[in-house]
C-alpha atoms as a PDB file:
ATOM      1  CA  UNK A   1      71.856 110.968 110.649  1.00  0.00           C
ATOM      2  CA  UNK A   2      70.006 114.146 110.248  1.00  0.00           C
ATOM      3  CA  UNK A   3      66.726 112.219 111.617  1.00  0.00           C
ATOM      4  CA  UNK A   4      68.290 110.978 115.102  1.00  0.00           C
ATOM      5  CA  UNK A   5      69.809 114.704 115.015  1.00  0.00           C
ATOM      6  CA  UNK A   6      66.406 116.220 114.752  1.00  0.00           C
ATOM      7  CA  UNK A   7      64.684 113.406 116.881  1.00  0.00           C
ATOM      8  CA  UNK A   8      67.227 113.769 119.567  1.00  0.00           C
ATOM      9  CA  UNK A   9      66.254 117.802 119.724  1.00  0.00           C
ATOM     10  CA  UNK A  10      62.947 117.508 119.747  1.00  0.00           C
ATOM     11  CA  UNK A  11      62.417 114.692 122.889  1.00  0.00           C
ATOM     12  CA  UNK A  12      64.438 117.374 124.701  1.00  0.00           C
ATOM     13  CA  UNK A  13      62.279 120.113 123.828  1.00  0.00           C
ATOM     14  CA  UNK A  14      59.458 117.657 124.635  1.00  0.00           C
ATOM     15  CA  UNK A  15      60.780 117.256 127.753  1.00  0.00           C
ATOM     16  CA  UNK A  16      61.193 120.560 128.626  1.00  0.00           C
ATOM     17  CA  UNK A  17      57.443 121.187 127.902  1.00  0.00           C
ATOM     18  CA  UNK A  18      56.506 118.042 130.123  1.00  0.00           C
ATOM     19  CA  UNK A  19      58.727 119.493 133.006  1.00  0.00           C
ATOM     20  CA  UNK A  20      57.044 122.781 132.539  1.00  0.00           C
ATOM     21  CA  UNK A  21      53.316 122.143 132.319  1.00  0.00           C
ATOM     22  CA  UNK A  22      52.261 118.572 133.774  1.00  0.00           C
ATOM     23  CA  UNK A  23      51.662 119.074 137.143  1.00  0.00           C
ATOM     24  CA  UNK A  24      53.770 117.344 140.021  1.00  0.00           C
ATOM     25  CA  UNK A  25      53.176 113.486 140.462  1.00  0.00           C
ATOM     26  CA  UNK A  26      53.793 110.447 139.974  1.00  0.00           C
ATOM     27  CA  UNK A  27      52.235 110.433 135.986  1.00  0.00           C
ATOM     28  CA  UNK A  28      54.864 113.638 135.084  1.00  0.00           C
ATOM     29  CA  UNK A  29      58.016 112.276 136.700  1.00  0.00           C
ATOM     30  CA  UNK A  30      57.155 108.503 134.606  1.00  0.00           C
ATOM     31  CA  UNK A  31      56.670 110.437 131.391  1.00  0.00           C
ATOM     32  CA  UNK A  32      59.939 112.330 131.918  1.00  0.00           C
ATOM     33  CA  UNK A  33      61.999 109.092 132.513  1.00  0.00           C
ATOM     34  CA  UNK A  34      60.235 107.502 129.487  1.00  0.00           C
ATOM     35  CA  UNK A  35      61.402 110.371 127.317  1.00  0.00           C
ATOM     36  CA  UNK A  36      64.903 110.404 129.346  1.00  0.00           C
ATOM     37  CA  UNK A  37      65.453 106.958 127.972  1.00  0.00           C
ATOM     38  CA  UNK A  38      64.171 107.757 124.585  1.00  0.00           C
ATOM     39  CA  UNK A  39      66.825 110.857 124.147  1.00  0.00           C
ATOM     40  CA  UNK A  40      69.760 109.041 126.078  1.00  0.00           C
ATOM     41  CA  UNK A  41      69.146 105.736 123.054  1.00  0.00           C
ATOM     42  CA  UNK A  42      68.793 108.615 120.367  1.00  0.00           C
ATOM     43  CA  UNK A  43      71.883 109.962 121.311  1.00  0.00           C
ATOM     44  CA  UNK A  44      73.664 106.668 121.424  1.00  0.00           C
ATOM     45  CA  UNK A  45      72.753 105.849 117.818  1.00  0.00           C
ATOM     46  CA  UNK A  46      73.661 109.492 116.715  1.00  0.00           C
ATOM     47  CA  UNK A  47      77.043 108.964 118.275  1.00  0.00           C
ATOM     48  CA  UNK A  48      77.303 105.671 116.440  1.00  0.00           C
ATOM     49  CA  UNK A  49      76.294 107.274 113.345  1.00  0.00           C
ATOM     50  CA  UNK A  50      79.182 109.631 113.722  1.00  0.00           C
ATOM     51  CA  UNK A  51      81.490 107.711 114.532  1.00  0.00           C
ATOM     52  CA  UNK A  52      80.777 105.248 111.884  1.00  0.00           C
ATOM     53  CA  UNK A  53      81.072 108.349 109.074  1.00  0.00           C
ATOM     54  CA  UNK A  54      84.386 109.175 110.074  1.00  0.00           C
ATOM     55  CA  UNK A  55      86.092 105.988 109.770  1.00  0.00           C
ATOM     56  CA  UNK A  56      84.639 105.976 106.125  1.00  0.00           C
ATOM     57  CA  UNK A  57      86.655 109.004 105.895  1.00  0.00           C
ATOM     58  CA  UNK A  58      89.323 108.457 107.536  1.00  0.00           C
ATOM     59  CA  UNK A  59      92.792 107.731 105.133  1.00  0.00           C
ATOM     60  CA  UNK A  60      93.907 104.004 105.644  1.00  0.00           C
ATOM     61  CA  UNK A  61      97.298 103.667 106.973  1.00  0.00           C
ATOM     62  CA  UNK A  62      99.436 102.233 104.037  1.00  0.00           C
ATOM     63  CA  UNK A  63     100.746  98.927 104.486  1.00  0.00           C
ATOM     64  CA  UNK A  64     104.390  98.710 103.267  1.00  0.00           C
ATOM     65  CA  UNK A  65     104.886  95.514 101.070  1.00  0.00           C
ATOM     66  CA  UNK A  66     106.750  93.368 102.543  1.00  0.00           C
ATOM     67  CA  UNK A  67     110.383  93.268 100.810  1.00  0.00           C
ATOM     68  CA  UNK A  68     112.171  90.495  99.353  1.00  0.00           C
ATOM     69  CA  UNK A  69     114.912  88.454 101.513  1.00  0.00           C
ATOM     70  CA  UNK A  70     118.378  88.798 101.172  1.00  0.00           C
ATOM     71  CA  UNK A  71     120.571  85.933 100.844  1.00  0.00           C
ATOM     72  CA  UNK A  72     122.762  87.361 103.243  1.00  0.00           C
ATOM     73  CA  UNK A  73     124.988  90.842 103.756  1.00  0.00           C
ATOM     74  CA  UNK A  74     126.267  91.726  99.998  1.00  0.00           C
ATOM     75  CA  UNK A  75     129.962  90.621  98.937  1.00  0.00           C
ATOM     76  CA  UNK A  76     131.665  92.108  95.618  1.00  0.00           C
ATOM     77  CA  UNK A  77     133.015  89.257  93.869  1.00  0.00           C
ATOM     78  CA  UNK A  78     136.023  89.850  91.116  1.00  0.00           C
ATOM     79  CA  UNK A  79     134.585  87.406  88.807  1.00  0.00           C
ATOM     80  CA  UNK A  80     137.337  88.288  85.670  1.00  0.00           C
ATOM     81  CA  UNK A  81     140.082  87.200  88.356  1.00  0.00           C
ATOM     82  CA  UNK A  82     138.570  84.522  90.919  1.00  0.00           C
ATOM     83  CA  UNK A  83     137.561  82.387  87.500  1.00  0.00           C
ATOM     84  CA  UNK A  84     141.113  82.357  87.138  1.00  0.00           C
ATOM     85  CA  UNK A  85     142.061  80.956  90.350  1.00  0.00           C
ATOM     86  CA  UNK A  86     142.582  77.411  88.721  1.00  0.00           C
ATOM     87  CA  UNK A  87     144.942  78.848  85.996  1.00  0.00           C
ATOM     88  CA  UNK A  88     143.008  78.401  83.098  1.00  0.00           C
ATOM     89  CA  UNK A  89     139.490  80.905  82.980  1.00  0.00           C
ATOM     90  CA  UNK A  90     136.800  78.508  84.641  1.00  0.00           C
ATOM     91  CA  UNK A  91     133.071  78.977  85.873  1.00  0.00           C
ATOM     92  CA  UNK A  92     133.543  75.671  88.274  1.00  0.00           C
ATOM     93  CA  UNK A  93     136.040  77.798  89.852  1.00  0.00           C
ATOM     94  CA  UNK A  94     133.932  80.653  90.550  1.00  0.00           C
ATOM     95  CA  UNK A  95     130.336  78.513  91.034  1.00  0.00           C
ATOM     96  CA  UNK A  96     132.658  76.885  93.656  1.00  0.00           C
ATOM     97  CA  UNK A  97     133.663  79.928  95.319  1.00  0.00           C
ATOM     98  CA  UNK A  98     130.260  81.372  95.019  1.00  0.00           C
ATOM     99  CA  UNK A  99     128.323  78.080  97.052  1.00  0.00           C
ATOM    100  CA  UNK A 100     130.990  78.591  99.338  1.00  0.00           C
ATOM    101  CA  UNK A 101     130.542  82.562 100.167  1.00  0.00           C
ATOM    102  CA  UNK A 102     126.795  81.554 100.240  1.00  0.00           C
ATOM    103  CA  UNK A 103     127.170  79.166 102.427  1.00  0.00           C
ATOM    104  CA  UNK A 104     128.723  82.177 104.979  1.00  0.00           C
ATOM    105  CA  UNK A 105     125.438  83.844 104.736  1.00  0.00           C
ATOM    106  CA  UNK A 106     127.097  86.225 102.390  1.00  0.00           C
ATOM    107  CA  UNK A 107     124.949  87.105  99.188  1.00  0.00           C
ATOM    108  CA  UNK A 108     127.717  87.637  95.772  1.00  0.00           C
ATOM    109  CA  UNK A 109     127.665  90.020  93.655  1.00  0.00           C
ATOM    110  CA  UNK A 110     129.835  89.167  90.744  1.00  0.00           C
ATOM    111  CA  UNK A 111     131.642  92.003  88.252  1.00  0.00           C
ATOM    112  CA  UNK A 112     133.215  90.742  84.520  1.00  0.00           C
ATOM    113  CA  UNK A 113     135.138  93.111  82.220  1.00  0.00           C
ATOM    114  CA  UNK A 114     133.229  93.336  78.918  1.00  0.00           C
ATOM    115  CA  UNK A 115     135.345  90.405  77.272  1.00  0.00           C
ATOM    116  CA  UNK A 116     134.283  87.726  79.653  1.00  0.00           C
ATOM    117  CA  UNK A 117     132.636  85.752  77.090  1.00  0.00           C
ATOM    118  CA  UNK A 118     135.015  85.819  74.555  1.00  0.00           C
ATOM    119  CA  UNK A 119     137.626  84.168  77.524  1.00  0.00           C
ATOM    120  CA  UNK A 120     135.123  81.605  78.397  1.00  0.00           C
ATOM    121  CA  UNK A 121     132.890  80.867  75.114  1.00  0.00           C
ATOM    122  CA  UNK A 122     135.142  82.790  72.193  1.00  0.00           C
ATOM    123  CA  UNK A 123     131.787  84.665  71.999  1.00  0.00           C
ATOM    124  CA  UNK A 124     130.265  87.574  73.411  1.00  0.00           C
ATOM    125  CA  UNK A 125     127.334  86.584  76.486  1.00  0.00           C
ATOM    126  CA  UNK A 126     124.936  89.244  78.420  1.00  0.00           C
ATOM    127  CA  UNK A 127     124.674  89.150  81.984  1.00  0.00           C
ATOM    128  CA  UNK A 128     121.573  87.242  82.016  1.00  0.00           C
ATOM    129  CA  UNK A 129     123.200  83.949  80.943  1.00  0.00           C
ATOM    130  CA  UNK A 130     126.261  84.598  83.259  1.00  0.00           C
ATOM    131  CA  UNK A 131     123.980  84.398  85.718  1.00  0.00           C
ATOM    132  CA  UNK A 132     121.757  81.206  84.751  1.00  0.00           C
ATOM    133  CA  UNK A 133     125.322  79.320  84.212  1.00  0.00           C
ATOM    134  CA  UNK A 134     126.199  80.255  87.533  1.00  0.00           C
ATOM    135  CA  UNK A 135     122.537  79.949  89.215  1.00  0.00           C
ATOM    136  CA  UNK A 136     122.239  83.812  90.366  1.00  0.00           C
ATOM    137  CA  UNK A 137     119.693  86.128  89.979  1.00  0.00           C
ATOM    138  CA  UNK A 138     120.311  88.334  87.232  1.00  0.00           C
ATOM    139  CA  UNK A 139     120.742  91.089  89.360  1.00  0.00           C
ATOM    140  CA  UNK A 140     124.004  89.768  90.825  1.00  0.00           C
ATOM    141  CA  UNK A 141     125.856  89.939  87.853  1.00  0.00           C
ATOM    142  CA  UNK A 142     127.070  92.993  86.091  1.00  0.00           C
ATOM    143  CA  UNK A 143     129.196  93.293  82.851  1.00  0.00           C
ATOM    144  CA  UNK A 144     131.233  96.249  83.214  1.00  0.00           C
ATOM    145  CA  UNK A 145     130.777  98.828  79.632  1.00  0.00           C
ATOM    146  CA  UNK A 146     132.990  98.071  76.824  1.00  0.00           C
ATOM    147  CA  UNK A 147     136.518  99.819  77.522  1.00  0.00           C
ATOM    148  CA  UNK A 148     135.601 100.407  80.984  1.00  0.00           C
ATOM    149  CA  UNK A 149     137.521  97.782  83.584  1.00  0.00           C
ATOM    150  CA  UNK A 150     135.576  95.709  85.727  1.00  0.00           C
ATOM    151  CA  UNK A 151     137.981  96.567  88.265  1.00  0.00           C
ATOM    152  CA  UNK A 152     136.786 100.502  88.393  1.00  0.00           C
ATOM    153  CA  UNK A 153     133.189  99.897  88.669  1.00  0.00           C
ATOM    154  CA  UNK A 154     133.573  97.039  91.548  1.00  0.00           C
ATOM    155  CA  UNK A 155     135.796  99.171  93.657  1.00  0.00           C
ATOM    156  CA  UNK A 156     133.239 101.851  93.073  1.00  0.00           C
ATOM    157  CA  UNK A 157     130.337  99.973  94.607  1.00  0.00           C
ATOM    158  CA  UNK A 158     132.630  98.352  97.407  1.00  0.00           C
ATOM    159  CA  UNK A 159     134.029 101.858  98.725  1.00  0.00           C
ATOM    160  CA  UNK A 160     131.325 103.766  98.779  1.00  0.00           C
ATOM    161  CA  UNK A 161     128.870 100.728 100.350  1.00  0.00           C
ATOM    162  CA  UNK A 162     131.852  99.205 102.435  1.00  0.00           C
ATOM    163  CA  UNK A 163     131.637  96.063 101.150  1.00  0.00           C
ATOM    164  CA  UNK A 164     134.417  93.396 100.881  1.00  0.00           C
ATOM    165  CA  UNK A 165     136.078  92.453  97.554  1.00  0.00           C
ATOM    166  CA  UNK A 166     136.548  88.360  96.868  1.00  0.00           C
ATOM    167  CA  UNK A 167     139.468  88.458  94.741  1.00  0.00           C
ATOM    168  CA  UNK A 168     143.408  87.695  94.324  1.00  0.00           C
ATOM    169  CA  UNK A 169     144.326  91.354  92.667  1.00  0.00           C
ATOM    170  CA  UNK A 170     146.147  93.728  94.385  1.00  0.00           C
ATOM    171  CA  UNK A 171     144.671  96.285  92.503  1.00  0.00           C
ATOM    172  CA  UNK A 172     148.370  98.534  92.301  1.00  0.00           C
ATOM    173  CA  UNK A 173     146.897 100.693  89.612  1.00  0.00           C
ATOM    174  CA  UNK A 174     143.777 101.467  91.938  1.00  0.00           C
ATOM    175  CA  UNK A 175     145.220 102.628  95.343  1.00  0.00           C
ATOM    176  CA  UNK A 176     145.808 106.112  94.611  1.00  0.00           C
ATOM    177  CA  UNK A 177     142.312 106.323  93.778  1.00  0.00           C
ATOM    178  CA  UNK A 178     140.972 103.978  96.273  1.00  0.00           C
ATOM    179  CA  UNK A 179     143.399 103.850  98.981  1.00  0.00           C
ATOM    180  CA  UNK A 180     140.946 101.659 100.827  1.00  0.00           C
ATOM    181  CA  UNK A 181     142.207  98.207  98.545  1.00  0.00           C
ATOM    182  CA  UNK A 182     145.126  98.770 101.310  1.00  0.00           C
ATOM    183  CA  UNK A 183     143.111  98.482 104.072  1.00  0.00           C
ATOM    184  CA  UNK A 184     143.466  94.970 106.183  1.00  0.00           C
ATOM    185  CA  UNK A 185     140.200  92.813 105.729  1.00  0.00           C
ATOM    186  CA  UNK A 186     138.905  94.773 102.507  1.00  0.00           C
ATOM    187  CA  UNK A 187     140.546  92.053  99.962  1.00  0.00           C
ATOM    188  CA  UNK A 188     139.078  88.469 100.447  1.00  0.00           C
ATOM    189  CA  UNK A 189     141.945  86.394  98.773  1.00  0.00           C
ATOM    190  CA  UNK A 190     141.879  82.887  97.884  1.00  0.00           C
ATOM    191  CA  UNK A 191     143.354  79.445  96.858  1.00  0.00           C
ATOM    192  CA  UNK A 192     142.015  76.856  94.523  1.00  0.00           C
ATOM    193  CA  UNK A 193     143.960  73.483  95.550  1.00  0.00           C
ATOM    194  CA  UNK A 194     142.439  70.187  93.941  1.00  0.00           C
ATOM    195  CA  UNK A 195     138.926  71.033  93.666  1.00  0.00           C
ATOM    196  CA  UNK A 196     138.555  72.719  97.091  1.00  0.00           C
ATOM    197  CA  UNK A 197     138.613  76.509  97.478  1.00  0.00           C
ATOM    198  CA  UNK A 198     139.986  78.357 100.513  1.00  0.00           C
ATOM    199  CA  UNK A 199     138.980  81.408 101.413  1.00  0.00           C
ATOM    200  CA  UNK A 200     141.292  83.362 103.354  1.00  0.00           C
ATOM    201  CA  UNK A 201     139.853  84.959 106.443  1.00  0.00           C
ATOM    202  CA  UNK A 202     137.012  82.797 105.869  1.00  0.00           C
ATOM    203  CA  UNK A 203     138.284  79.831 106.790  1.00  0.00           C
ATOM    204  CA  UNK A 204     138.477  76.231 104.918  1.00  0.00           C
ATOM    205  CA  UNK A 205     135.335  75.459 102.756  1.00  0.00           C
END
């Protein structure tokens, strides 16, 4: 770079000294061209050069990584009371409900109280089995703490990202707090009735 810099000064200073002292004819005005064309390709490559040098420089534009697909727009699923839908606590019950919300384009997310797996297994399970046994990502299932109702942390979520609730609770005990339970379309009841589930305002599976 500094070499075309310096090159391209001194053919114009040449120049200059060519248009100055050769004399007029045909010889001068050839020579002048000659070095015309030498400091118009100097320049060129300087240009080149600079232009080069400050796209090393320049900051790359970050490429955001591309995020993972959704299923479909989020539901809250009360798993403690749609498992007992069939009277007895059952995961058919709620794998069947689940397949079916999924097959809405709607992507569960399923809240137990603490117990669960003492009413299922007479033992005590963490989420991440939950989830196997009912083919979901882990992150779709949530245990809610010990002494801490599933019911409070599920309404949480659903109010305050206005989501809908797949359950058959009323939750009486909740409205004061959440007087959105009342609201029409927030509760997505249902019916178990010999192995099919319907899902009201969802339609018939």
């Amino acid at each position: 770079m500094r070499f075309l810099e310096w090159l391209v000064i001194g053919m114009l200073a040449l120049m200059v000294i060519c248009a100055v002292i050769l004399p007029e004819d045909a010889e001068k005005a050839r020579i002048i061209d000659g070095i015309g064309k030498g400091v118009f390709t100097s320049f060129g490559l300087l240009m080149l050069g600079y232009v080069w040098r400050w796209r090393r420089k320049a900051p790359r534009q970050q490429v955001p990584a591309a995020k993972s697909p959704l299923l479909g727009k989020a539901v809250i699923v009360d798993g403690s009371n749609v498992m007992h839908w069939s009277g007895e606590p059952s995961l058919k019950v709620l794998s069947k409900v689940l397949k079916e919300l999924e097959k809405r384009d709607l992507q569960p997310h399923v809240y137990f109280d603490a117990n669960v797996g003492y009413a299922l297994f007479d033992r005590h399970v963490e989420p991440d089995e939950l989830a196997a046994k009912l083919d979901l990502s882990p992150v779709q299932v949530t245990l809610a703490p010990s002494r801490t109702p599933a019911d409070e942390v599920l309404l949480e979520r659903a109010v305050s990202e206005g989501l809908r609730v797949v359950t058959n609770d009323r939750f009486l005990d909740w409205k004061q707090r959440f007087p959105k339970v009342a609201e029409k379309g927030f509760l997505i009841k249902g019916i178990w009735k010999e192995g099919s589930v319907i899902l009201l305002g969802l339609g018939r599976a």
